[in-house]
Protein backbone atom coordinates (compact mmCIF):
# COMPACT_ATOMS: atom_id res chain seq x y z
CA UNK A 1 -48.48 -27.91 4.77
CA UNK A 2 -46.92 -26.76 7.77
CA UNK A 3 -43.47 -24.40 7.63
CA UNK A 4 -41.26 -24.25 10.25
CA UNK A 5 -40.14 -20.07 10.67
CA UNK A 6 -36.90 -19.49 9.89
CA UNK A 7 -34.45 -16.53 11.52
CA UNK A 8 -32.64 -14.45 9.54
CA UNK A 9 -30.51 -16.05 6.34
CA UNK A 10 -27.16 -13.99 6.41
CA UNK A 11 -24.27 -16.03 7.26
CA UNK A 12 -21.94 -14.68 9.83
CA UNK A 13 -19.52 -17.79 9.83
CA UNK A 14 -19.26 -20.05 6.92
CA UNK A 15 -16.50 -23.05 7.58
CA UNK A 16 -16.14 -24.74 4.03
CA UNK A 17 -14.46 -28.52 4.15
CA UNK A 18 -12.05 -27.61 6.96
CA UNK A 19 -9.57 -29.75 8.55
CA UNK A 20 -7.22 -29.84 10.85
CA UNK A 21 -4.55 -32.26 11.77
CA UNK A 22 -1.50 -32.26 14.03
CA UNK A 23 1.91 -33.52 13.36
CA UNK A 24 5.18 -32.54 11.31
CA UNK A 25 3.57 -34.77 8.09
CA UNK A 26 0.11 -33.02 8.09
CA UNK A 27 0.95 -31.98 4.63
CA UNK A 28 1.61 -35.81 3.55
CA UNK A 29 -1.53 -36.82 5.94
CA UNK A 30 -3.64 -34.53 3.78
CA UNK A 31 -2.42 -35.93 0.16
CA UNK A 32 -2.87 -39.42 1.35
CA UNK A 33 -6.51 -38.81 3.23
CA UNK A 34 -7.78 -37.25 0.09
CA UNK A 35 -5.93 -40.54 -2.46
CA UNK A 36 -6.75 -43.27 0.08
CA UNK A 37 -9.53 -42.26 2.60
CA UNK A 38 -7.90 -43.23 5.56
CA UNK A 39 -9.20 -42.89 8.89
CA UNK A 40 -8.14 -41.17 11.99
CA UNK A 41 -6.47 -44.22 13.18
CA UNK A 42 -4.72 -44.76 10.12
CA UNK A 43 -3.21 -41.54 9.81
CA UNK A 44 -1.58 -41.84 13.16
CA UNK A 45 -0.15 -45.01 12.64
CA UNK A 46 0.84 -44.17 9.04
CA UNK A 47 2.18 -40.59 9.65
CA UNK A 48 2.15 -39.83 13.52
CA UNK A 49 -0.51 -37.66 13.04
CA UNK A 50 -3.51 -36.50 14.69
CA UNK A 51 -6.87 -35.81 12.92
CA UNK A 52 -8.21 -32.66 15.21
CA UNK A 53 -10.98 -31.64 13.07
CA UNK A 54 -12.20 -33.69 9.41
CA UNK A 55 -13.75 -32.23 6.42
CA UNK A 56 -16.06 -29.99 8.45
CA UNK A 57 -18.60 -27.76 7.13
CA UNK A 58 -20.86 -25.41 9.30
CA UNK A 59 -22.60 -21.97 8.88
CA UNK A 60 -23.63 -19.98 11.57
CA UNK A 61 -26.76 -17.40 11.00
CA UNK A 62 -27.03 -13.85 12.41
CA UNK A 63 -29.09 -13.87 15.42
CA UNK A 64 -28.48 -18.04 16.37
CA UNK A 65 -27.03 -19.81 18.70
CA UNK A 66 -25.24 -22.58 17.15
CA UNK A 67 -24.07 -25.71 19.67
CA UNK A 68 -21.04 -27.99 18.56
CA UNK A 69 -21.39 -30.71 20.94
CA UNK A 70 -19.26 -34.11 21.53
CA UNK A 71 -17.20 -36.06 23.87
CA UNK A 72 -13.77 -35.19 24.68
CA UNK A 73 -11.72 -35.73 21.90
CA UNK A 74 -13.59 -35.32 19.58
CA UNK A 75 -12.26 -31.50 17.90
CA UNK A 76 -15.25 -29.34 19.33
CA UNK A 77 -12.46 -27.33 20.41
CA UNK A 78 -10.19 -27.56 18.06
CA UNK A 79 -12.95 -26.84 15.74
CA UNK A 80 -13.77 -23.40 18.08
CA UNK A 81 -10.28 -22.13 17.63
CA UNK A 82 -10.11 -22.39 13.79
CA UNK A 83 -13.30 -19.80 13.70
CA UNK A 84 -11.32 -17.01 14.90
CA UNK A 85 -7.83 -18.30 13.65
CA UNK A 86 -6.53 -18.98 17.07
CA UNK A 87 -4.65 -22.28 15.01
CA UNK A 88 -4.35 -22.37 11.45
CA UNK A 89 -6.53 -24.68 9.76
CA UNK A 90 -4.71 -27.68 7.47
CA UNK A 91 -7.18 -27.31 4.35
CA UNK A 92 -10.36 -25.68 4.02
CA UNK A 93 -11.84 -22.01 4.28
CA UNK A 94 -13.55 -20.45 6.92
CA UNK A 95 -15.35 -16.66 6.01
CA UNK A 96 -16.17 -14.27 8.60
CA UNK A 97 -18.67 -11.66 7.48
CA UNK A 98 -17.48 -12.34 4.21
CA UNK A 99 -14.01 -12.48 4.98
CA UNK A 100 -11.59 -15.45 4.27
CA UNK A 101 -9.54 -15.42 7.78
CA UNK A 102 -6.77 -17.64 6.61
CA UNK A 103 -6.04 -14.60 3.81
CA UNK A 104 -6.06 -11.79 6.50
CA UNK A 105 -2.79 -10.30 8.29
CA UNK A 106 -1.72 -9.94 11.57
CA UNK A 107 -2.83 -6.34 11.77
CA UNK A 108 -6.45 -7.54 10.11
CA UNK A 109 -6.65 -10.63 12.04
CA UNK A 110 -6.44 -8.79 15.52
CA UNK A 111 -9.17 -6.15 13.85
CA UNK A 112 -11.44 -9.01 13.17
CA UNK A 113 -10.61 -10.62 16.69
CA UNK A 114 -10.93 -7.14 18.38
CA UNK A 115 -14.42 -5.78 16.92
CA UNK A 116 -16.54 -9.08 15.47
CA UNK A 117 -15.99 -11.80 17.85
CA UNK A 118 -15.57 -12.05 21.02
CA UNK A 119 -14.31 -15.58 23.12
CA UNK A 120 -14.93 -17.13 26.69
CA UNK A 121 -12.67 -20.07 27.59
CA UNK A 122 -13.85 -22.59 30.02
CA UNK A 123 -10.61 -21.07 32.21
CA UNK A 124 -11.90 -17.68 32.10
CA UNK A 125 -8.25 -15.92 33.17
CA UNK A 126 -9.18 -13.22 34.90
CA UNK A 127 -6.16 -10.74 36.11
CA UNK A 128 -5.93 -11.47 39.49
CA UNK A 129 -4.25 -7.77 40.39
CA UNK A 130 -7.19 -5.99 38.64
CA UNK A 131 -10.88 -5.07 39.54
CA UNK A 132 -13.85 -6.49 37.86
CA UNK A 133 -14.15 -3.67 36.33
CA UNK A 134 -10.94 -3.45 35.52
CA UNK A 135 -10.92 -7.06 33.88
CA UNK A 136 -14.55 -6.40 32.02
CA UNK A 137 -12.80 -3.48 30.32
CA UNK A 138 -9.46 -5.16 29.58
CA UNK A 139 -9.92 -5.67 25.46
CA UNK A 140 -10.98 -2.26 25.30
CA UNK A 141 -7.70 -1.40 26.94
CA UNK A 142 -5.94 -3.28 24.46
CA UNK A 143 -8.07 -1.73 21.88
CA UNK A 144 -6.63 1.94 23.24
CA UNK A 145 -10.12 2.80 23.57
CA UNK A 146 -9.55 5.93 26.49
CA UNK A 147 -10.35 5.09 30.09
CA UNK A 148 -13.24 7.00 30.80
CA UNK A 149 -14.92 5.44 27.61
CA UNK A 150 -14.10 1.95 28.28
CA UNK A 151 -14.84 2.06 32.32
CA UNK A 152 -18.34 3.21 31.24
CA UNK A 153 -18.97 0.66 28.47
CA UNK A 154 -17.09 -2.28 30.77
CA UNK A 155 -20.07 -1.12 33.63
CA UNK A 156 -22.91 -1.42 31.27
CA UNK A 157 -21.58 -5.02 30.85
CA UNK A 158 -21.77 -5.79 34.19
CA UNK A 159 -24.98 -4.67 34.49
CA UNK A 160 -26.40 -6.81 31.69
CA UNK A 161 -24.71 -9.60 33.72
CA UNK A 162 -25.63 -8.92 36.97
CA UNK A 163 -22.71 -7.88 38.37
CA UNK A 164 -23.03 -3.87 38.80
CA UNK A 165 -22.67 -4.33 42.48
CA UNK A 166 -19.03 -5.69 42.24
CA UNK A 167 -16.72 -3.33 39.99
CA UNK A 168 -14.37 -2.55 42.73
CA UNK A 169 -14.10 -6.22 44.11
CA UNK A 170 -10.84 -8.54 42.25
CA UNK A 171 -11.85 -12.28 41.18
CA UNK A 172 -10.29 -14.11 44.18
CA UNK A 173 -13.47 -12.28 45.96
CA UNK A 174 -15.56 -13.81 43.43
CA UNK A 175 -17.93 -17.10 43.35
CA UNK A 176 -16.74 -19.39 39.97
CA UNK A 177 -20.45 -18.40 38.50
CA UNK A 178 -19.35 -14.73 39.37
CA UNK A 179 -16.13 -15.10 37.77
CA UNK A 180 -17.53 -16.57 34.23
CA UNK A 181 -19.74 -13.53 34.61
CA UNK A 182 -16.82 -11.00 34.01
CA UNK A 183 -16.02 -13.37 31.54
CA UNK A 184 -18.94 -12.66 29.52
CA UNK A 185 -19.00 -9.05 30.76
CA UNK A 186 -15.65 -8.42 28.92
CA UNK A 187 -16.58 -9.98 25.93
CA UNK A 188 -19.50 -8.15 25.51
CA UNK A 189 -17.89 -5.05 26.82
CA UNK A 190 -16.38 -5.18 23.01
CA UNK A 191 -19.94 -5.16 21.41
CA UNK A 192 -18.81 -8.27 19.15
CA UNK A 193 -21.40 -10.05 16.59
CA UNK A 194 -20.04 -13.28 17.43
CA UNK A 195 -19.49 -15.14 20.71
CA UNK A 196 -17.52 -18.19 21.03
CA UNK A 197 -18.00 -20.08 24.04
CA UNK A 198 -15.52 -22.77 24.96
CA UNK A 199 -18.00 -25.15 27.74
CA UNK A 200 -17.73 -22.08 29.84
CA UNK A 201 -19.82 -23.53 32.49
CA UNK A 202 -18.36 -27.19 32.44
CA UNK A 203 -16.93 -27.01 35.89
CA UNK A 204 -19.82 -25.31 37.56
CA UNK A 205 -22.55 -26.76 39.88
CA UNK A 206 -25.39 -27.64 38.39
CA UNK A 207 -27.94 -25.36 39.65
CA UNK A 208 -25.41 -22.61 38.91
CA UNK A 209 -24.72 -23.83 35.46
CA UNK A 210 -28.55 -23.92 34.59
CA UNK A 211 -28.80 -20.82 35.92
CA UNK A 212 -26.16 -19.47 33.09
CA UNK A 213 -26.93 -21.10 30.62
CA UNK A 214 -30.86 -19.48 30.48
CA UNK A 215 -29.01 -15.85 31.27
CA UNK A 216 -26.22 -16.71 28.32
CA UNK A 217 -29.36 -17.43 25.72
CA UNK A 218 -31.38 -14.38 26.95
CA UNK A 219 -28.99 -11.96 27.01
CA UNK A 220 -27.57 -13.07 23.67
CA UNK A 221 -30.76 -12.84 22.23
CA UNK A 222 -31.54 -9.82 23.42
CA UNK A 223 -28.70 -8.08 22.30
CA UNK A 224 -29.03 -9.80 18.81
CA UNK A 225 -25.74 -11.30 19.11
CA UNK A 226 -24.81 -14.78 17.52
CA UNK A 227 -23.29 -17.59 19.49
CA UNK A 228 -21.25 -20.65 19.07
CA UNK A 229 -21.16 -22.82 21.99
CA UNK A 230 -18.91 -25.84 22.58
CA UNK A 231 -19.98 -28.17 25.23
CA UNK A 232 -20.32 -32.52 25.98
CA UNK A 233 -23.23 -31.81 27.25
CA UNK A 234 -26.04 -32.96 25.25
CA UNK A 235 -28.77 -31.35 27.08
CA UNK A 236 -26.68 -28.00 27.49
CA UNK A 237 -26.59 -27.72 23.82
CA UNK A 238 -30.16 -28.80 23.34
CA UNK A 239 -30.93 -25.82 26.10
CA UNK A 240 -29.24 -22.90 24.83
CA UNK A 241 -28.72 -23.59 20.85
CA UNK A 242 -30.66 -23.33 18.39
CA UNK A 243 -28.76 -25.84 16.18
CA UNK A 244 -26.46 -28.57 17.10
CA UNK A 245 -23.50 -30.04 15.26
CA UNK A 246 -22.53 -33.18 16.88
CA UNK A 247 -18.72 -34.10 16.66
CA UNK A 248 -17.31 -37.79 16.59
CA UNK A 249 -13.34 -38.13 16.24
CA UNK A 250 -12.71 -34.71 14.35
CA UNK A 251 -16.10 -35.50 11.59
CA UNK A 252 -19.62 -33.90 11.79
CA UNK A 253 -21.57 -36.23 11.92
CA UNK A 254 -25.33 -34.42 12.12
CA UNK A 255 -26.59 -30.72 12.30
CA UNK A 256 -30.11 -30.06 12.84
CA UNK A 257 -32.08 -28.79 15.58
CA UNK A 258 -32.62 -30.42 18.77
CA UNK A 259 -35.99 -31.43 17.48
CA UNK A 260 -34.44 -33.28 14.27
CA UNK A 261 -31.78 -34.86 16.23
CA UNK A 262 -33.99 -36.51 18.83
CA UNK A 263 -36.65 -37.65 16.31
CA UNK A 264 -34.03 -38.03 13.45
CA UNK A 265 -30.43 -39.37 14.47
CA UNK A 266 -28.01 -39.61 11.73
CA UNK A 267 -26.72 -42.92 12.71
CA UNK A 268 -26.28 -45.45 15.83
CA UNK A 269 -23.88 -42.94 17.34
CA UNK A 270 -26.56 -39.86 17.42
CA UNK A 271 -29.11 -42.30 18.80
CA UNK A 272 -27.54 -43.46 21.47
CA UNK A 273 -26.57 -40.00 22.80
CA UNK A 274 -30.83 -38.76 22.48
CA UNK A 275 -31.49 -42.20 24.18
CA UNK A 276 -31.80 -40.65 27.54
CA UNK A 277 -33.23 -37.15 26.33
CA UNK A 278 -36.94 -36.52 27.19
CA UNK A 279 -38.78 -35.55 24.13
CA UNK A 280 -42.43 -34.13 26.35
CA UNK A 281 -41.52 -30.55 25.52
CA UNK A 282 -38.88 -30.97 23.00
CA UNK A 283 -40.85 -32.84 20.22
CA UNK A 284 -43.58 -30.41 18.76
CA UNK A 285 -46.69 -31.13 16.83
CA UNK A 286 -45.69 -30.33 13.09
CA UNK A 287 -43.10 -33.31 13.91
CA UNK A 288 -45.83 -36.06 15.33
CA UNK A 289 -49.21 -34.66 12.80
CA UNK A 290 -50.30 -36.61 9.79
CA UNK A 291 -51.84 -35.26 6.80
CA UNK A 292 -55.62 -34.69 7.10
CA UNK A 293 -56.25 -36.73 4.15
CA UNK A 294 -54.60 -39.16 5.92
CA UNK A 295 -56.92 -38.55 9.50
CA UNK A 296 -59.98 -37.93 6.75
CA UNK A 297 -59.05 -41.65 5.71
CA UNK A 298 -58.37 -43.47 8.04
CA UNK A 299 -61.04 -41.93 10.23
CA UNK A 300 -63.97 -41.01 7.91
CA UNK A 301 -66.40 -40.33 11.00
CA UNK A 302 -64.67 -37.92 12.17
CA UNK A 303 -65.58 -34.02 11.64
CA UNK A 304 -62.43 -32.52 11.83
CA UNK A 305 -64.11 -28.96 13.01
CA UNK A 306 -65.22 -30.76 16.34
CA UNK A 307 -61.22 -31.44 17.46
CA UNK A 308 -59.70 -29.13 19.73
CA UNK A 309 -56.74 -26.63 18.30
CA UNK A 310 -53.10 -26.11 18.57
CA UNK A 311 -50.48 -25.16 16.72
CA UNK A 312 -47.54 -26.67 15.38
CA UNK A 313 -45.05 -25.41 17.77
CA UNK A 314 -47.48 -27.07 20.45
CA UNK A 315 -45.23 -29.84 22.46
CA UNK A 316 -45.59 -33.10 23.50
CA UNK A 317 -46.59 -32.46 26.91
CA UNK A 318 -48.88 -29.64 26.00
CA UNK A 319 -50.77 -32.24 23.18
CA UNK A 320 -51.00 -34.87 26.01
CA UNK A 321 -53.26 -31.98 28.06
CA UNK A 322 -55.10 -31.16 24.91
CA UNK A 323 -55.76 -34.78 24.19
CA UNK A 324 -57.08 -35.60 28.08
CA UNK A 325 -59.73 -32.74 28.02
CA UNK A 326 -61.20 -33.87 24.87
CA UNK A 327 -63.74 -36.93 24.80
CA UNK A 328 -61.85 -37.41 20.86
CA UNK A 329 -58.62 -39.15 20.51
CA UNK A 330 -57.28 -36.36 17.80
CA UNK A 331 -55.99 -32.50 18.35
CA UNK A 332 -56.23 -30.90 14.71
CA UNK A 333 -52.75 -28.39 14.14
CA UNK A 334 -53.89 -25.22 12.74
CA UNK A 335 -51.45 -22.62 11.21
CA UNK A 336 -53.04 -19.13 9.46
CA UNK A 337 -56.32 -20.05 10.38
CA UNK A 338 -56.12 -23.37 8.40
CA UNK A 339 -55.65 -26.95 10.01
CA UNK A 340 -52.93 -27.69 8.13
CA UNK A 341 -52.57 -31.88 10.40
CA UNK A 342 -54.08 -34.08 12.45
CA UNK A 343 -52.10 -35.17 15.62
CA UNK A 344 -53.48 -38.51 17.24
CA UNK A 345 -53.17 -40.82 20.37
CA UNK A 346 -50.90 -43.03 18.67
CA UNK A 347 -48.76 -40.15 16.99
CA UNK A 348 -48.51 -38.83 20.41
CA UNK A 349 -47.00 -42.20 21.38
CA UNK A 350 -44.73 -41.79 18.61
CA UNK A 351 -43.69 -38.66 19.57
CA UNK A 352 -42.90 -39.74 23.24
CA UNK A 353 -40.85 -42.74 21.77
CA UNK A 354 -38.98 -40.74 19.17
CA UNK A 355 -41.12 -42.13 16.34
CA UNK A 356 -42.25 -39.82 13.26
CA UNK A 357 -45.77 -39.63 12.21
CA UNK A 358 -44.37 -40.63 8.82
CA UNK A 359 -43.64 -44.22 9.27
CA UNK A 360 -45.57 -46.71 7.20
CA UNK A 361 -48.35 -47.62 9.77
CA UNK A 362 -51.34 -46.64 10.75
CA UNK A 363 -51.87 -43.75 13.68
């Protein structure tokens, strides 16, 4: 049986049944969502309330990047803020490397802000008076860390960005790509293990934005940082994360991987946004493969040492080139030296349609 490899287990964010809503009568919202279920709608007609974020529930691993994607209005953002206590969450917990936020202090709070986790807003707010260095070593200012000290850890930043060329230049001298760059730069200028990222490229061109968003998951990866990213952008998150949460009016309504949320939507909603998604490299074979008792059954004539071999990280469009130099209608998935499925022409179809292997017909 195949197993999919997992990253490392230790929880760096853990947001337990948060919500958030907006309003003078939150507290009467609250008592009368948990005694009558009411929904969003409700609880602004009933209380003049808004429902920002619903019984959420998240963890973020060391090492991931973890996506929270929706449309607007739907409390990605909201959701963003409550992870580093930028607004005070209604009900719930949220734990920061085993800290409850909502139980820190002011003093605590700006520690935890300060050293663990570090934020770019889609406005990035650069000082407009100040160099780039200047503005990449601003938090460590803040921080009193001394100038000589900070100047040389704010130009390491750069460099890991790109921008080592331009520490004397201010942002109005700077290209909008450029500027979320020093954005970055002074967040990671910090050293944080957490990086929240508010659809920091939203507003860029596209080729630009693509551009980012493979230098935002390299360098995060490389550095062994963890991310959460907001963005609407379905395949931004699928892209750069490594999970995705997608949001509908303030609720989770799926986490998975891109994988399991194009081949398995939650619901109508979910399906609807992976309609348009193509699956050739994002679907991979341990997804599309049926058992080999199955393959062994169905196709008894078949010596299953004869098919060609990939593995179960293989995609779609790499199976399809596999399948086309073989004279056999079957690729056999091997893992540890074992063939451990059986992907065929049909599954393959499957796969491109957003069909498991597991549905009751034959492959």
């Amino acid at each position: 049986m195949y197993t999919a490899m997992n990253g490392s287990s230790e929880i760096l964010i853990d947001c337990q049944s948060v919500w958030k809503i907006f309003g003078a009568r939150a507290h009467e919202a609250i008592k009368a969502l948990g005694a009558r279920g009411l929904s969003k709608k409700q609880v602004l007609q009933d209380f003049n309330c808004v429902v920002g974020v619903s019984d959420a529930s998240l963890q973020v691993r060391r090492g991931e990047i973890f996506c929270v994607m929706g449309l607007s209005g739907s409390g990605k953002s909201t959701l963003v803020r409550l992870l580093n206590r930028l607004i005070e969450p209604s009900l719930g917990k949220i734990v920061v490397k085993g800290k409850e936020i909502g139980t820190l202090n002011a003093a605590q709070l700006r520690e935890v802000r300060s050293r663990h986790i570090g934020m770019v807003f889609q406005s990035v707010a650069l000082l407009p008076n100040r160099t780039v260095l200047e503005n990449a070593a601003f938090g460590l200012e803040v921080r009193g860390v001394p100038k000589d000290e900070r100047n040389k850890t704010a130009r390491e930043a750069l460099a890991k960005v790109g921008l080592a060329d331009w520490t004397a230049r201010f942002p109005s001298e700077l290209s909008g790509g450029m500027q979320q760059r020093v954005g970055l730069a002074r967040a990671l200028a910090a050293d944080p293990e957490i990086i929240l990222m508010d659809e920091p490229f939203s507003a860029l061109d596209p080729l630009i934005r693509r551009q980012l968003q493979d230098e935002f998951r390299q360098l995060t990866k490389s550095l062994g940082k963890s991310g959460v990213f907001i963005t609407h952008d379905l395949e931004e998150a699928i892209r750069i994360g490594d999970r995705i949460a997608i949001m509908k009016d303030g609720v989770i309504v799926q986490v998975g991987t891109a994988e399991e949320i194009v081949t398995k939507p939650a619901d109508d909603y979910v399906s609807e946004f992976v309609s348009g998604i193509s699956r050739l490299h994002l679907v991979k074979a341990h997804s599309v493969m049926k058992s080999v008792a199955e393959f062994k059954m169905q196709q008894p004539g078949c010596n299953i040492d004869t098919l060609l071999r990939t593995s179960p990280e293989a995609d779609i469009g790499a199976l399809i080139d596999l399948t086309m130099q073989s004279d056999l209608d079957a690729v056999a998935v091997v893992e540890n030296g074992s063939v451990v499925g059986v992907v065929t022409t049909r599954g393959l179809l499957r796969g491109v349609a957003g069909t498991q292997s597991n549905v009751p017909a034959a492959a």
